[in-house]
C-alpha atoms as a PDB file:
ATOM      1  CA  UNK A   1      97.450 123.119  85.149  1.00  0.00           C
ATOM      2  CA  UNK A   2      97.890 119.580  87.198  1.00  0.00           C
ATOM      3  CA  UNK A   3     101.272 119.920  86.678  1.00  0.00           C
ATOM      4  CA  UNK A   4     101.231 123.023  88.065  1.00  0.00           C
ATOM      5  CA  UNK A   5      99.241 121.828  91.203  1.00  0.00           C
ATOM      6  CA  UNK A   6     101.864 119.250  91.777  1.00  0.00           C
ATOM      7  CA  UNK A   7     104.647 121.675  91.540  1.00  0.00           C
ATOM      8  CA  UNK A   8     102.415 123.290  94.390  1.00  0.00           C
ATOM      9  CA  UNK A   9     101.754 119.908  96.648  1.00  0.00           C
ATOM     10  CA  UNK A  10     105.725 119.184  96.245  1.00  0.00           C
ATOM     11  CA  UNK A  11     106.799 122.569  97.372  1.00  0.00           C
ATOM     12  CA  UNK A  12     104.246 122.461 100.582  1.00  0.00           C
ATOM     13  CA  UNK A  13     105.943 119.290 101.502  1.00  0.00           C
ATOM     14  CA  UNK A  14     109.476 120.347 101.236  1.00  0.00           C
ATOM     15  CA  UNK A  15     108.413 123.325 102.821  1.00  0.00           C
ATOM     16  CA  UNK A  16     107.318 120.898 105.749  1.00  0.00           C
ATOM     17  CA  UNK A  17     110.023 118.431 105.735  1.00  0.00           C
ATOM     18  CA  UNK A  18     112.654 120.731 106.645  1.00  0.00           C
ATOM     19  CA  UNK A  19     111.135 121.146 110.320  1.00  0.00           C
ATOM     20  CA  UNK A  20     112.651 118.748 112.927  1.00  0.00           C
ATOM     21  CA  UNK A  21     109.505 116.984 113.744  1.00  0.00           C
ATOM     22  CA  UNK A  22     109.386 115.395 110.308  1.00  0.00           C
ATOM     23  CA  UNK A  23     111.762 112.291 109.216  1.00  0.00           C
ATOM     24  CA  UNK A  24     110.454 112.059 105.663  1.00  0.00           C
ATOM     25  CA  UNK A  25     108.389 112.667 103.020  1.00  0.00           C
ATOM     26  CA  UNK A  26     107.232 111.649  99.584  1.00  0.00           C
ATOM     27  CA  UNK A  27     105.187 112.861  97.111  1.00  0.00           C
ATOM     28  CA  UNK A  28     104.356 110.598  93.819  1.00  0.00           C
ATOM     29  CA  UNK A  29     102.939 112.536  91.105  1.00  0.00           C
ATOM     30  CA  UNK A  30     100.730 110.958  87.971  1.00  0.00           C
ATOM     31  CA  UNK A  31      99.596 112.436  84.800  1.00  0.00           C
ATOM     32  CA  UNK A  32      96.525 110.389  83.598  1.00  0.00           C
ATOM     33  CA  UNK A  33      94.671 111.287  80.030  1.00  0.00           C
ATOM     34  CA  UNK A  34      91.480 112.933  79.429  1.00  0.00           C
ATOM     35  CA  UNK A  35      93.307 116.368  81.858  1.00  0.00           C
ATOM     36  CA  UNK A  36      93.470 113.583  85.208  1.00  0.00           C
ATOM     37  CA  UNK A  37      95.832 113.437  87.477  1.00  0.00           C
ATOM     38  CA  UNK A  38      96.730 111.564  90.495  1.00  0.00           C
ATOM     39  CA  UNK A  39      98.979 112.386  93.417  1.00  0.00           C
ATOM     40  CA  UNK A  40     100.312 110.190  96.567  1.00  0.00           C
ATOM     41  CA  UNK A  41     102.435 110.171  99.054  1.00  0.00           C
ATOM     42  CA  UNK A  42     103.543 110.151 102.903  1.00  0.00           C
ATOM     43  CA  UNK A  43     104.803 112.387 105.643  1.00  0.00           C
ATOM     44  CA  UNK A  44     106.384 110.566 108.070  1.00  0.00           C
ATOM     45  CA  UNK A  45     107.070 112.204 111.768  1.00  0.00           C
ATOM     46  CA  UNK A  46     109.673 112.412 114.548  1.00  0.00           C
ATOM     47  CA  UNK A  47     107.322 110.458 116.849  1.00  0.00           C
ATOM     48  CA  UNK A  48     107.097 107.532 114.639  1.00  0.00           C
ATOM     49  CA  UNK A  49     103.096 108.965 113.340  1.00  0.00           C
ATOM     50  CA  UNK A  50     102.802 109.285 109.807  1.00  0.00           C
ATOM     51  CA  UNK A  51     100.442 110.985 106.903  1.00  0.00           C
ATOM     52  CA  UNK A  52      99.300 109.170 103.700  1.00  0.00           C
ATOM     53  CA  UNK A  53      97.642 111.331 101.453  1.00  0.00           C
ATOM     54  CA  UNK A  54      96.336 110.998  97.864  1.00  0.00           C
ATOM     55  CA  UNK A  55      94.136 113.010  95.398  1.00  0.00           C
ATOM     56  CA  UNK A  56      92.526 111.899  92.508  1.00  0.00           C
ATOM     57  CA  UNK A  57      92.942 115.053  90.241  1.00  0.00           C
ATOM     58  CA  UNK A  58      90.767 116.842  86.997  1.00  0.00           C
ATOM     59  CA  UNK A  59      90.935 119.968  85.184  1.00  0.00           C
ATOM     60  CA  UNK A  60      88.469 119.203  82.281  1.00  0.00           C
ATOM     61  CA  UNK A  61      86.804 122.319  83.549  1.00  0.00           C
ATOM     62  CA  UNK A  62      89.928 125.242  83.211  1.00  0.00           C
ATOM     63  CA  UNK A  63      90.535 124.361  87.084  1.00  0.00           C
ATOM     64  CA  UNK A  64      92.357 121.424  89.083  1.00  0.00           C
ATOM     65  CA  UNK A  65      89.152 120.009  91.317  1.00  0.00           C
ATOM     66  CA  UNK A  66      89.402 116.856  93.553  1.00  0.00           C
ATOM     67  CA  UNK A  67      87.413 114.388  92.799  1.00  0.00           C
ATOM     68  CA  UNK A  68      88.540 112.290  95.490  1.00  0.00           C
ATOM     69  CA  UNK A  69      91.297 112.737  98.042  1.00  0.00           C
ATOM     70  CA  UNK A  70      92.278 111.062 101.231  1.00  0.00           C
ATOM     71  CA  UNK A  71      94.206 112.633 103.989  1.00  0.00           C
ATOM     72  CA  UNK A  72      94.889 109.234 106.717  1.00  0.00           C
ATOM     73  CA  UNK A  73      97.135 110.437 109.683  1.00  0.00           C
ATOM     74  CA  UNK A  74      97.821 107.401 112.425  1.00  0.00           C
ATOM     75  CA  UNK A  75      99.595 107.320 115.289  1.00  0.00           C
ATOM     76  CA  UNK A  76     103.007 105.071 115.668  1.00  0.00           C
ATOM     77  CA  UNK A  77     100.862 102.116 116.250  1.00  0.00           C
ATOM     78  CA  UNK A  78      98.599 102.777 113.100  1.00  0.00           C
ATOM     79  CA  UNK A  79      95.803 103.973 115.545  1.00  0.00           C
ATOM     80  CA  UNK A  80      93.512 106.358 113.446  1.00  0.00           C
ATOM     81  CA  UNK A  81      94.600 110.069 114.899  1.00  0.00           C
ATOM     82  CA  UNK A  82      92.139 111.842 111.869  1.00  0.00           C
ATOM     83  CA  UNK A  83      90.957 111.346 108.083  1.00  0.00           C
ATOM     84  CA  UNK A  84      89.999 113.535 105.990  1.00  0.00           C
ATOM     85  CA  UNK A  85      88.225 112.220 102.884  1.00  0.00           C
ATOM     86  CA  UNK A  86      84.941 112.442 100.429  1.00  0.00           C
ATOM     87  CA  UNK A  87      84.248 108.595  99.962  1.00  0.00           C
ATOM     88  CA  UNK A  88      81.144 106.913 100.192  1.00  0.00           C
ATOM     89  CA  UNK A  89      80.089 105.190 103.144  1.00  0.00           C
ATOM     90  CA  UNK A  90      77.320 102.237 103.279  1.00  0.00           C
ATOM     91  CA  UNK A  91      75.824 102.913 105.198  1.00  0.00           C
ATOM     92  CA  UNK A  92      75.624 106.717 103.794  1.00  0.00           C
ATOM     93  CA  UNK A  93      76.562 109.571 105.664  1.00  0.00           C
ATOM     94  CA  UNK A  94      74.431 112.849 105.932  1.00  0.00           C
ATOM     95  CA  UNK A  95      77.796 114.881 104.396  1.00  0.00           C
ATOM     96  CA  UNK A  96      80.090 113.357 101.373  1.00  0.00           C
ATOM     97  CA  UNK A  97      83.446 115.972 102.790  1.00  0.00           C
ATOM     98  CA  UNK A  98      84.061 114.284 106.257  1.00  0.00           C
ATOM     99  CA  UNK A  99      86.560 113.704 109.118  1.00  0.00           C
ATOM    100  CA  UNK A 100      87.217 110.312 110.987  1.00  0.00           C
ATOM    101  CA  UNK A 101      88.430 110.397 114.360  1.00  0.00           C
ATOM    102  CA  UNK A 102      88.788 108.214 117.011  1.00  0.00           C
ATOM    103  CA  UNK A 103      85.203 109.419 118.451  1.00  0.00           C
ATOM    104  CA  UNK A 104      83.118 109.810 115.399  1.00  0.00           C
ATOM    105  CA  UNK A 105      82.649 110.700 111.539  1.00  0.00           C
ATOM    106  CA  UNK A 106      81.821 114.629 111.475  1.00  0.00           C
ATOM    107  CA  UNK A 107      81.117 116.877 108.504  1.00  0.00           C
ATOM    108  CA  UNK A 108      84.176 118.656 107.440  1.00  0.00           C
ATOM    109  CA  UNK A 109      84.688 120.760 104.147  1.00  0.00           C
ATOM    110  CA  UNK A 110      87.760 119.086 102.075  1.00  0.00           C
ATOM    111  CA  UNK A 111      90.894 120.699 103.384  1.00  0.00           C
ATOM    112  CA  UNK A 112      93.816 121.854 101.053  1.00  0.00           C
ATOM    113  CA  UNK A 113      97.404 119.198 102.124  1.00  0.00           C
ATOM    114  CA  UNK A 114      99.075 122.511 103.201  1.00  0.00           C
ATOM    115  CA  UNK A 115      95.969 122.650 106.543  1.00  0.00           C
ATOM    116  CA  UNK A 116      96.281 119.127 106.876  1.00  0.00           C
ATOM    117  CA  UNK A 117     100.093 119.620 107.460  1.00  0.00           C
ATOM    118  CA  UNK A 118      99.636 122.946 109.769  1.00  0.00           C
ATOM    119  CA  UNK A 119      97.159 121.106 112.009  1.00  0.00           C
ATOM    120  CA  UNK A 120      99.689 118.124 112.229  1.00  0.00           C
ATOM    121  CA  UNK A 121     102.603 120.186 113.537  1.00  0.00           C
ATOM    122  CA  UNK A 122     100.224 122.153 116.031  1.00  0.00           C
ATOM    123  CA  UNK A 123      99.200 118.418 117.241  1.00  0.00           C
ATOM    124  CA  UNK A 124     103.108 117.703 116.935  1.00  0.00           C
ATOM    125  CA  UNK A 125     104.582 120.820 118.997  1.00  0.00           C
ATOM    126  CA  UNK A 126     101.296 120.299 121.494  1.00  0.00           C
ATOM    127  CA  UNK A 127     102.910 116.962 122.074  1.00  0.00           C
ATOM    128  CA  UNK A 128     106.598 118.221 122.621  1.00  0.00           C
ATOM    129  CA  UNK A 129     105.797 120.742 125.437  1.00  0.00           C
ATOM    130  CA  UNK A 130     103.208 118.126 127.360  1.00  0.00           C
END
């Protein structure tokens, strides 16, 4: 099954690195024993911005769940833009699924790679036609 998943991850990135806005991607795929897996990679963009993602991956129960995953997307100058991720914070936050931006931490379910991709290209064509 986590093979299949990153049969999945690496067609929604090819799928997304034929558009013009993106220069290129990678995607860095791990089997790990006891039914792990763990995934990595990078998106980057026209406008110099790029996307690190990873997943930490298990299927112990007859389904791929995340047990932790990252989504980091920064501008050209590595200024946060958004991050998704489910790590703990010291001091806690009230939600374990969050989103960093550059005004806050809010709560924020954890979002499949293909959404984090779509809402990077609708940030991406809202910057071509400003």
């Amino acid at each position: 099954m986590i093979q299949r998943y990153f049969e999945q991850i690496r067609t929604c990135v090819d799928a997304y690195s034929a558009a013009d806005l993106v220069v290129s991607a990678s995607v860095n795929c791990e089997v790990r024993p006891g039914l792990q897996g763990y995934l990595s990679g990078a998106v980057i963009f026209a406008d110099g911005s790029i996307l690190h993602f990873a997943e930490f991956l298990d299927e112990a129960h007859g389904q791929v769940e995340k047990l932790m995953y990252t989504y980091h997307y920064q501008d050209a100058n590595h200024q946060l833009l958004f991050r998704y991720d489910n790590a703990r914070h010291r001091p806690a936050l009230p939600m374990r699924e969050h989103k960093h931006t550059p005004d806050g931490v809010i709560n924020a379910p954890a979002p499949l790679l293909a959404e984090v991709l779509a809402e990077i290209m609708s940030y991406q064509e809202t910057l071509l036609f400003r």
